[in-house]
PDB file of N, CA and C in Angstrom:
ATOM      1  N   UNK A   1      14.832 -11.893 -11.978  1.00  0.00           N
ATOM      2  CA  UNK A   1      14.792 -12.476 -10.646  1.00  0.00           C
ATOM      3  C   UNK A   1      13.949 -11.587  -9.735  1.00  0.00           C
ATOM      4  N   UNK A   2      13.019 -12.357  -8.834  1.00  0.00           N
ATOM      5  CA  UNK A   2      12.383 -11.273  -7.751  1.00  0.00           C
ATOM      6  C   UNK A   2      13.208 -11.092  -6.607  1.00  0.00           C
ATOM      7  N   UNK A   3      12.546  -9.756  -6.123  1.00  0.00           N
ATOM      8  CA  UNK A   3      13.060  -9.254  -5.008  1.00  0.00           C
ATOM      9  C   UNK A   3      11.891  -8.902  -4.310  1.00  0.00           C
ATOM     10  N   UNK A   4      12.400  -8.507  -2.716  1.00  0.00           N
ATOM     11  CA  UNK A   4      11.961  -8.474  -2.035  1.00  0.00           C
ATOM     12  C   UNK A   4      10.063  -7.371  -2.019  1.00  0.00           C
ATOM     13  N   UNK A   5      10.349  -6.482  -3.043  1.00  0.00           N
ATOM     14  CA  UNK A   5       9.858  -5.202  -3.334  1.00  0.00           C
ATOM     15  C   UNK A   5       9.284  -5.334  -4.642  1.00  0.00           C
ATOM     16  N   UNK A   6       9.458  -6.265  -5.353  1.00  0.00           N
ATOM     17  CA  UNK A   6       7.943  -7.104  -6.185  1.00  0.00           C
ATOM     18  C   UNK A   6       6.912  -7.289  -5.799  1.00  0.00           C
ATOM     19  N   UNK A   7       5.953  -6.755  -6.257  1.00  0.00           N
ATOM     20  CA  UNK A   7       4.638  -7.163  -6.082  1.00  0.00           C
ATOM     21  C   UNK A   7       4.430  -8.564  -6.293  1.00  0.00           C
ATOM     22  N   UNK A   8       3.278  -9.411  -5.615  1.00  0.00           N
ATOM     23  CA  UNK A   8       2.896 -10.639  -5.840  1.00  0.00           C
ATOM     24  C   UNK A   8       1.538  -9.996  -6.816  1.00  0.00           C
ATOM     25  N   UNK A   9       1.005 -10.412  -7.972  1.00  0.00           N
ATOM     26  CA  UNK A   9       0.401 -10.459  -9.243  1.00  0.00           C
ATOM     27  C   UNK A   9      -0.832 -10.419  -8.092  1.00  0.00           C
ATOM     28  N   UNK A  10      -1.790  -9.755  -8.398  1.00  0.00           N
ATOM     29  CA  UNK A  10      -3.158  -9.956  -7.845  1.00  0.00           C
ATOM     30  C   UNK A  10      -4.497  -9.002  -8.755  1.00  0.00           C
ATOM     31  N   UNK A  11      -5.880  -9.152  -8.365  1.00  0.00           N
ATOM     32  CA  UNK A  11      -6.860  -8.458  -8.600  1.00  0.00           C
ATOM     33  C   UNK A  11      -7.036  -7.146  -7.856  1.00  0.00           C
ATOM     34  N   UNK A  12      -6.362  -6.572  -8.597  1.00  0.00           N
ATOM     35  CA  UNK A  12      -6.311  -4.404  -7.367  1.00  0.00           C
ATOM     36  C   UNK A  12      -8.085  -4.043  -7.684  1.00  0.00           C
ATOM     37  N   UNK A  13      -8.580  -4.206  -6.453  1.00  0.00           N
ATOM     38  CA  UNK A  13      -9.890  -2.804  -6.416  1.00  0.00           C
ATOM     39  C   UNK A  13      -9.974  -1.594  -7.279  1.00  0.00           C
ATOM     40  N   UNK A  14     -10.908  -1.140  -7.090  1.00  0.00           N
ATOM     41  CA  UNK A  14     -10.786   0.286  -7.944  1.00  0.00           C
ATOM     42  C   UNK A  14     -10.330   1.279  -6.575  1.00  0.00           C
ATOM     43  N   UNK A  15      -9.568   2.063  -7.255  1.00  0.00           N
ATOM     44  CA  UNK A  15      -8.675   2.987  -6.381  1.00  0.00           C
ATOM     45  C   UNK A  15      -9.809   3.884  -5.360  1.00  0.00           C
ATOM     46  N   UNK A  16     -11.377   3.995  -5.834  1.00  0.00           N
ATOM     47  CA  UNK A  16     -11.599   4.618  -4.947  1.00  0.00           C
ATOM     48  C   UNK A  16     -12.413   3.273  -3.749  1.00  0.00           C
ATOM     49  N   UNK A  17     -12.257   2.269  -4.475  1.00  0.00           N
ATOM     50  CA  UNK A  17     -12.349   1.148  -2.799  1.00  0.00           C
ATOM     51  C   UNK A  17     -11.245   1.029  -1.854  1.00  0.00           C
ATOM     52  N   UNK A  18      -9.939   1.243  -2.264  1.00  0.00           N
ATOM     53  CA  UNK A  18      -9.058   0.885  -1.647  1.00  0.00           C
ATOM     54  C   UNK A  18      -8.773   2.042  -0.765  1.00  0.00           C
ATOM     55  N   UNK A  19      -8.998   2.925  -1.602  1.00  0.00           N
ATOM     56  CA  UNK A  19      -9.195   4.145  -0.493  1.00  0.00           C
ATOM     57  C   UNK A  19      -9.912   4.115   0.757  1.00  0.00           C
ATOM     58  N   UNK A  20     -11.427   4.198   0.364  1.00  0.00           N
ATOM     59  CA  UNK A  20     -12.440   3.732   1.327  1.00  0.00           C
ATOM     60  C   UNK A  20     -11.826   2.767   2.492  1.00  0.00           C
ATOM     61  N   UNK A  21     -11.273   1.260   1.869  1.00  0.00           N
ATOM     62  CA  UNK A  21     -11.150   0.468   3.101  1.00  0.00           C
ATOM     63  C   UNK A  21      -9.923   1.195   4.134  1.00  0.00           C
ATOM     64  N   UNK A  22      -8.991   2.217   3.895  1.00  0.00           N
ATOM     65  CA  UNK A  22      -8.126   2.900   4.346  1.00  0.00           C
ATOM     66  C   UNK A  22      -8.488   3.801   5.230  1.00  0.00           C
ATOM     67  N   UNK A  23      -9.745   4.570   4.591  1.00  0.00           N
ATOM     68  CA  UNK A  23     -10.089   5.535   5.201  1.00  0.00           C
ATOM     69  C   UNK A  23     -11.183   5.067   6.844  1.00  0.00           C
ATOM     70  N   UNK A  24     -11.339   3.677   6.837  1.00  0.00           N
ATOM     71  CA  UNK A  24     -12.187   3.061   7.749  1.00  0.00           C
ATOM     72  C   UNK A  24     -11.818   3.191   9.355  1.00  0.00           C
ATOM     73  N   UNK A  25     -10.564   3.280   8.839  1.00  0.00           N
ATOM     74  CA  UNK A  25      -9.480   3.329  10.396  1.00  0.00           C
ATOM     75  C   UNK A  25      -9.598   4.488  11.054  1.00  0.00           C
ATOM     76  N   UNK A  26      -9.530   4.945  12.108  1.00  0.00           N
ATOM     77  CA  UNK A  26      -9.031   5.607  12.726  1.00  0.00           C
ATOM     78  C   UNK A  26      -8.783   6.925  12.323  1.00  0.00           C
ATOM     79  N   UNK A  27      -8.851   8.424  12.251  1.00  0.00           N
ATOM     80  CA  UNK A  27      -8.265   9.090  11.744  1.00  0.00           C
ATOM     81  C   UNK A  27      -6.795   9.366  12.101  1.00  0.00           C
ATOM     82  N   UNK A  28      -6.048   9.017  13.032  1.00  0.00           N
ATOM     83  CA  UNK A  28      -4.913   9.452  13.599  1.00  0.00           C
ATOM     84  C   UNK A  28      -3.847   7.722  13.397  1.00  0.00           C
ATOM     85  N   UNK A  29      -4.542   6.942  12.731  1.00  0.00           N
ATOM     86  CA  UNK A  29      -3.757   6.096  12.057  1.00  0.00           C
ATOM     87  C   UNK A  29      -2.919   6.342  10.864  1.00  0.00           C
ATOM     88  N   UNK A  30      -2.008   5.289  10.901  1.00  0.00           N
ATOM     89  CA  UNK A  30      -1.338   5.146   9.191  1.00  0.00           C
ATOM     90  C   UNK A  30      -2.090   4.762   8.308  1.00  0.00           C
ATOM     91  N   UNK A  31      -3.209   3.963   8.545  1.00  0.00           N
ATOM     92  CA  UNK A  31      -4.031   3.808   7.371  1.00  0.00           C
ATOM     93  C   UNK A  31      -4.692   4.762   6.614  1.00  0.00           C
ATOM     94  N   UNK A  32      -5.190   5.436   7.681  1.00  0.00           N
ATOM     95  CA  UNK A  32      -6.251   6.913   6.995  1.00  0.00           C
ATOM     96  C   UNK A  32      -4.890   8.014   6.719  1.00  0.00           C
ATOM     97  N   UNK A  33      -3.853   7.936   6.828  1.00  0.00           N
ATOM     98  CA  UNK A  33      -2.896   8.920   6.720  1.00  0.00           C
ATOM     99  C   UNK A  33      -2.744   8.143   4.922  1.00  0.00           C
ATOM    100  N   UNK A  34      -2.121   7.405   4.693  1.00  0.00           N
ATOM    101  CA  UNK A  34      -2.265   6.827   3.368  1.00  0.00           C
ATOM    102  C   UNK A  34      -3.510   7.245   2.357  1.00  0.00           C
ATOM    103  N   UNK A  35      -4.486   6.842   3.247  1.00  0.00           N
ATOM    104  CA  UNK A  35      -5.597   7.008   2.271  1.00  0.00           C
ATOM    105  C   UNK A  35      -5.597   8.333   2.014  1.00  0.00           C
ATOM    106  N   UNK A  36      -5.107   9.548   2.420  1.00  0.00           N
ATOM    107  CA  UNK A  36      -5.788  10.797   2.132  1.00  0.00           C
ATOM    108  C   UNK A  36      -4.057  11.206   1.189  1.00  0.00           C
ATOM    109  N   UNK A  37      -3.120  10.282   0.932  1.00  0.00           N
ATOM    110  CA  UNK A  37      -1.886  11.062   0.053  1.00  0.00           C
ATOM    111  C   UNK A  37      -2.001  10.971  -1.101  1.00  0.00           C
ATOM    112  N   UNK A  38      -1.258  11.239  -1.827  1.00  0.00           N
ATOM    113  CA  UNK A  38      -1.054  10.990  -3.410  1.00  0.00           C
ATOM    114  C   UNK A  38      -0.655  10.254  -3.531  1.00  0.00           C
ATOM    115  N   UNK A  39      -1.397   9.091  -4.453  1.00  0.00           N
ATOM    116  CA  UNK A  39      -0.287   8.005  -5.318  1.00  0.00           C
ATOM    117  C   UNK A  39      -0.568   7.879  -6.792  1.00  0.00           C
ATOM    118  N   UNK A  40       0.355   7.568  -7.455  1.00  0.00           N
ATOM    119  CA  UNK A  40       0.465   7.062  -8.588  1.00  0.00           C
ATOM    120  C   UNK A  40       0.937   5.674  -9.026  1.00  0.00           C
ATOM    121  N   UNK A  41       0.191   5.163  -9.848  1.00  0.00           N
ATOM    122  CA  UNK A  41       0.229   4.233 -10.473  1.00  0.00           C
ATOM    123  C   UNK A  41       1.436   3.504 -10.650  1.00  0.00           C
ATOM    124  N   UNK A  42       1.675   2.328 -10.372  1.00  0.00           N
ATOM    125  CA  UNK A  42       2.581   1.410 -10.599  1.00  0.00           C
ATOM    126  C   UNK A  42       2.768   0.461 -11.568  1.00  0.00           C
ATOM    127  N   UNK A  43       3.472   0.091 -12.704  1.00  0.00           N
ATOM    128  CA  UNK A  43       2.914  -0.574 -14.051  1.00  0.00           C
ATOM    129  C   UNK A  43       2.477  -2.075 -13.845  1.00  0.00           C
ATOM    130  N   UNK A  44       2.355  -2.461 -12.318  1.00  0.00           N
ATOM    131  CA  UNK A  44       1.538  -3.833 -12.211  1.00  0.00           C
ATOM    132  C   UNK A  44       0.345  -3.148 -11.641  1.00  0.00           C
ATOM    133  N   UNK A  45      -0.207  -2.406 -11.442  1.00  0.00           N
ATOM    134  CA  UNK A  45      -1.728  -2.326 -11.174  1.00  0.00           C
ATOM    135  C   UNK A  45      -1.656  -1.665  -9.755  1.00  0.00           C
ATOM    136  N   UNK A  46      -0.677  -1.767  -9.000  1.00  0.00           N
ATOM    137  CA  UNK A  46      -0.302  -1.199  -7.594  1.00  0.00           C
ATOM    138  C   UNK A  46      -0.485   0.210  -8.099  1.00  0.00           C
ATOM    139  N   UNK A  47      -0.395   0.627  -6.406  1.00  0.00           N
ATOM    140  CA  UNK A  47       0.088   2.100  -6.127  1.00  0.00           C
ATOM    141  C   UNK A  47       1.269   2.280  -5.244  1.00  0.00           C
ATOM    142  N   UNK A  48       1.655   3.330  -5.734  1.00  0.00           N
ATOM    143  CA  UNK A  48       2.963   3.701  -4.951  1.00  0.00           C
ATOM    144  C   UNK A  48       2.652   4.652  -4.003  1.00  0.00           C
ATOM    145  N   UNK A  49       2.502   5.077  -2.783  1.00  0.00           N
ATOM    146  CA  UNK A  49       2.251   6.412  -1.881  1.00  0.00           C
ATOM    147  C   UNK A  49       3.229   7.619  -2.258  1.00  0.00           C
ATOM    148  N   UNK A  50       2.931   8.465  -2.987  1.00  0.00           N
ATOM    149  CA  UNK A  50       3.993   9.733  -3.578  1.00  0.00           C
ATOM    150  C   UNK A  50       5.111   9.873  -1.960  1.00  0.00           C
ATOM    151  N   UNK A  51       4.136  10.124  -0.641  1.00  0.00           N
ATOM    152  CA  UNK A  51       5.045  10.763   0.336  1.00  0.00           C
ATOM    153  C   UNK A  51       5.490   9.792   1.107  1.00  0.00           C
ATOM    154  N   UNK A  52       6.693   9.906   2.092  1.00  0.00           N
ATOM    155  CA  UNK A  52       7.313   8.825   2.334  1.00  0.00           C
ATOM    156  C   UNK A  52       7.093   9.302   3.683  1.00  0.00           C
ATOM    157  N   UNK A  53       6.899   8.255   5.063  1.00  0.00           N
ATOM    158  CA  UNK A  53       6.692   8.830   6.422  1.00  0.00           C
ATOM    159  C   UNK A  53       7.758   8.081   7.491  1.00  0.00           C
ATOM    160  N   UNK A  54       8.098   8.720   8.218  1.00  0.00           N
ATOM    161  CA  UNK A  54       9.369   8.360   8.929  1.00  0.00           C
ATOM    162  C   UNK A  54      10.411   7.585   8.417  1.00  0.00           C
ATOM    163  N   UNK A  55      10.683   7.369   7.478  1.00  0.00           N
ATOM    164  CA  UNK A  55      11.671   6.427   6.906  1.00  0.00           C
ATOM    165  C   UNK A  55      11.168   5.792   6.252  1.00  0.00           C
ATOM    166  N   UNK A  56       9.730   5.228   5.988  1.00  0.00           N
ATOM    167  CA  UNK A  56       9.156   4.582   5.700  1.00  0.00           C
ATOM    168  C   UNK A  56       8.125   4.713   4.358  1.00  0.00           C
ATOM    169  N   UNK A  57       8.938   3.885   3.221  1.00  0.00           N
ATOM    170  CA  UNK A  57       7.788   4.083   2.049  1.00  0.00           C
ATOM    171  C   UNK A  57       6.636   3.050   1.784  1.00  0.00           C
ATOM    172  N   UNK A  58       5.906   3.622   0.657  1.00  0.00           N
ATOM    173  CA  UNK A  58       4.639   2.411   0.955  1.00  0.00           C
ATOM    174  C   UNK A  58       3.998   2.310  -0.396  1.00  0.00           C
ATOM    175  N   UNK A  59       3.476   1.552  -0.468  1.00  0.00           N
ATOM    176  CA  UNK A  59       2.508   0.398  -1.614  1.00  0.00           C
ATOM    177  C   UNK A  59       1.258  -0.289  -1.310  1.00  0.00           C
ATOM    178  N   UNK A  60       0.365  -0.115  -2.579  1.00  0.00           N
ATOM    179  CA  UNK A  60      -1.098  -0.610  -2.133  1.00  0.00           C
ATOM    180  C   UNK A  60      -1.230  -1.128  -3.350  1.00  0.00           C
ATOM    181  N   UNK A  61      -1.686  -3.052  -2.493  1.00  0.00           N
ATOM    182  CA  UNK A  61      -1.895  -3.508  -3.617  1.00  0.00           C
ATOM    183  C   UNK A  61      -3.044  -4.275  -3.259  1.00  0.00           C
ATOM    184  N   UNK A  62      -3.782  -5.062  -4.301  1.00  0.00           N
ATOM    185  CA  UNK A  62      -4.741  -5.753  -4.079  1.00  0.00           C
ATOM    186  C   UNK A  62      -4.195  -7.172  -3.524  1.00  0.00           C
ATOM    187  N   UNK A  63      -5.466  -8.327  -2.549  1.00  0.00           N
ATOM    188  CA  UNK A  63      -5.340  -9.337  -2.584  1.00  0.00           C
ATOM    189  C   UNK A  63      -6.707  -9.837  -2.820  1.00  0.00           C
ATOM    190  N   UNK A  64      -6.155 -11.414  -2.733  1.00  0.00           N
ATOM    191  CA  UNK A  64      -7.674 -11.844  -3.078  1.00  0.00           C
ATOM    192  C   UNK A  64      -8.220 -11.810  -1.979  1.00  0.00           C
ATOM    193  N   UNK A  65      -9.772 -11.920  -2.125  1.00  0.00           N
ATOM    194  CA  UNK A  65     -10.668 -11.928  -1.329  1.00  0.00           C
ATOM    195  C   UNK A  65     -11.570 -10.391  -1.385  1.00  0.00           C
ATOM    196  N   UNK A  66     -10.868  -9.426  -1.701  1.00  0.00           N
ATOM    197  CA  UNK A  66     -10.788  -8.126  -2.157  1.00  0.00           C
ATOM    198  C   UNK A  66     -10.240  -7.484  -0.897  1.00  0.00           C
ATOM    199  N   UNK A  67      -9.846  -7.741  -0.372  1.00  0.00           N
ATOM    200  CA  UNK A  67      -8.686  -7.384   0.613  1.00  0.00           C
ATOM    201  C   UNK A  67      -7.547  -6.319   0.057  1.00  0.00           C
ATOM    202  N   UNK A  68      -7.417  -5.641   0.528  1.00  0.00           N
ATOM    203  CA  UNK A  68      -5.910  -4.144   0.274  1.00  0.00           C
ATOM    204  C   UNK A  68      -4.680  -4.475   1.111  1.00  0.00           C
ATOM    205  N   UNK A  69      -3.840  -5.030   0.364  1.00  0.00           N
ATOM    206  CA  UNK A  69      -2.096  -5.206   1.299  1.00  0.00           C
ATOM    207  C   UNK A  69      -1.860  -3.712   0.937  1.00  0.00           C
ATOM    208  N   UNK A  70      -1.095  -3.298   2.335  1.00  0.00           N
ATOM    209  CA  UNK A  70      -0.210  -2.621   2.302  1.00  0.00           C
ATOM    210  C   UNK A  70       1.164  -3.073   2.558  1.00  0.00           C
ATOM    211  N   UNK A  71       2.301  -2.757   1.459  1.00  0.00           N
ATOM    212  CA  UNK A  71       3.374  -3.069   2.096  1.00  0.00           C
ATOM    213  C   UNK A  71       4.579  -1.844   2.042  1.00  0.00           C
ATOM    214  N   UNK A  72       5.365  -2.068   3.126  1.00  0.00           N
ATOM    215  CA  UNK A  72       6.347  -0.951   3.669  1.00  0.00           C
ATOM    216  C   UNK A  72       7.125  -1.376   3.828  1.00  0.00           C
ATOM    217  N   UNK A  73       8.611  -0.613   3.388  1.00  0.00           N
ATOM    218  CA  UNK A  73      10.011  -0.693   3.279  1.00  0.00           C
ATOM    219  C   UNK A  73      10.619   0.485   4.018  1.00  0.00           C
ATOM    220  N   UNK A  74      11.572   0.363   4.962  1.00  0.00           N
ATOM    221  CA  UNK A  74      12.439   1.310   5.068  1.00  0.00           C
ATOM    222  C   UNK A  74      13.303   1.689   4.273  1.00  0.00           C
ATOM    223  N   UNK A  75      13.110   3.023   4.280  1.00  0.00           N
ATOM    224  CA  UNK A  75      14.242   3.007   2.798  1.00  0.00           C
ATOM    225  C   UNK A  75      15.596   2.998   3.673  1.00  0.00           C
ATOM    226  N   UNK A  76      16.534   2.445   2.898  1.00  0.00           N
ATOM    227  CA  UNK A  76      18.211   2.414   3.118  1.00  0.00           C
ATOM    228  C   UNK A  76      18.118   0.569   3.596  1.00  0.00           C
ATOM    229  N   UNK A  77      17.363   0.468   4.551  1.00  0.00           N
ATOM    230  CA  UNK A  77      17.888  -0.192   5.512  1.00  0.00           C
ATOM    231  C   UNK A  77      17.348  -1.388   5.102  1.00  0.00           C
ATOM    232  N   UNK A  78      16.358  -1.672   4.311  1.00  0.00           N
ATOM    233  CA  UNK A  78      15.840  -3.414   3.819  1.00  0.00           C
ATOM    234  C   UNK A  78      14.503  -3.983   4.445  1.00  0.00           C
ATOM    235  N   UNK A  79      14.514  -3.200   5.568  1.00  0.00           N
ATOM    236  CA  UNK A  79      13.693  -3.995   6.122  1.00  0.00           C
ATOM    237  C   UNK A  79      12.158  -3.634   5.186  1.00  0.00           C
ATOM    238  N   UNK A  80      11.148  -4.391   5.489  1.00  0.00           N
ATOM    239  CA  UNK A  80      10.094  -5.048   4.858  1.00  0.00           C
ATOM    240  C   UNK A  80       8.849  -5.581   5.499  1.00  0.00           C
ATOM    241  N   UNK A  81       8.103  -5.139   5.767  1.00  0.00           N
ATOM    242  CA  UNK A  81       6.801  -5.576   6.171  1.00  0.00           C
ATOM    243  C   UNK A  81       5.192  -5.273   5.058  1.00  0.00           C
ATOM    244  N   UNK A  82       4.232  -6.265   5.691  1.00  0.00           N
ATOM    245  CA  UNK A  82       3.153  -5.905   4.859  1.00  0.00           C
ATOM    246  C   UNK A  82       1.849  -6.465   5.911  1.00  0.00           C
ATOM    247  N   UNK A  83       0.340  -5.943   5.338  1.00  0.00           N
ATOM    248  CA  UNK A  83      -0.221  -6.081   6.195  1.00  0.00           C
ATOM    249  C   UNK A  83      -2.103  -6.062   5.175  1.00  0.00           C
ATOM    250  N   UNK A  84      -2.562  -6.870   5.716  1.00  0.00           N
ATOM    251  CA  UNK A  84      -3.773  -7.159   5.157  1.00  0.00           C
ATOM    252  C   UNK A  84      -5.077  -6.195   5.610  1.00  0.00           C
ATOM    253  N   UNK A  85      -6.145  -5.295   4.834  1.00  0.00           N
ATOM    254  CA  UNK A  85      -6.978  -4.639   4.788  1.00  0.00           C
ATOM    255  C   UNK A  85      -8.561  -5.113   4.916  1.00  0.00           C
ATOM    256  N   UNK A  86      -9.263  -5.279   5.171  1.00  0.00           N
ATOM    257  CA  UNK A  86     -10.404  -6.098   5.135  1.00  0.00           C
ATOM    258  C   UNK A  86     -11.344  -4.526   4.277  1.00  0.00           C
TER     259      UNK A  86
END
């Protein structure tokens, strides 16, 4: 059964595009803060962000169009958001 914290199946970039479109932002954003952490591999093709920031963990996955979702969970608490990369 899925949950909330399943990936939806997609075409992931190569890790150093997804980076790039991360690193486009802002330096004093969450995006470029992501782009410069450690992640490792997720066995659907995602990434997981090794460090976790205010409560908040995170995931990079591909969409179509070649677009980068990020999506974020509070840990404990459920909540759930995600957000599209150009």
């Amino acid at each position: 059964m899925a949950t909330l914290h399943d990936p939806v199946p997609t075409g992931m970039p190569p890790e150093k595009q997804a980076r790039a479109q991360l690193r486009s932002f802002p330096e004093d954003s969450l995006e470029a803060w992501l782009a410069y952490q450690r992640w490792r591999p997720a066995p659907d093709g995602s990434w997981l962000v090794a460090a976790a920031r205010d409560g908040w963990s995170y995931r990079i996955e591909g969409a179509p169009g070649g677009f980068v979702r990020v999506v974020a969970w509070a840990v404990g608490d459920g909540c759930l958001t995600s957000w599209l990369i150009e």
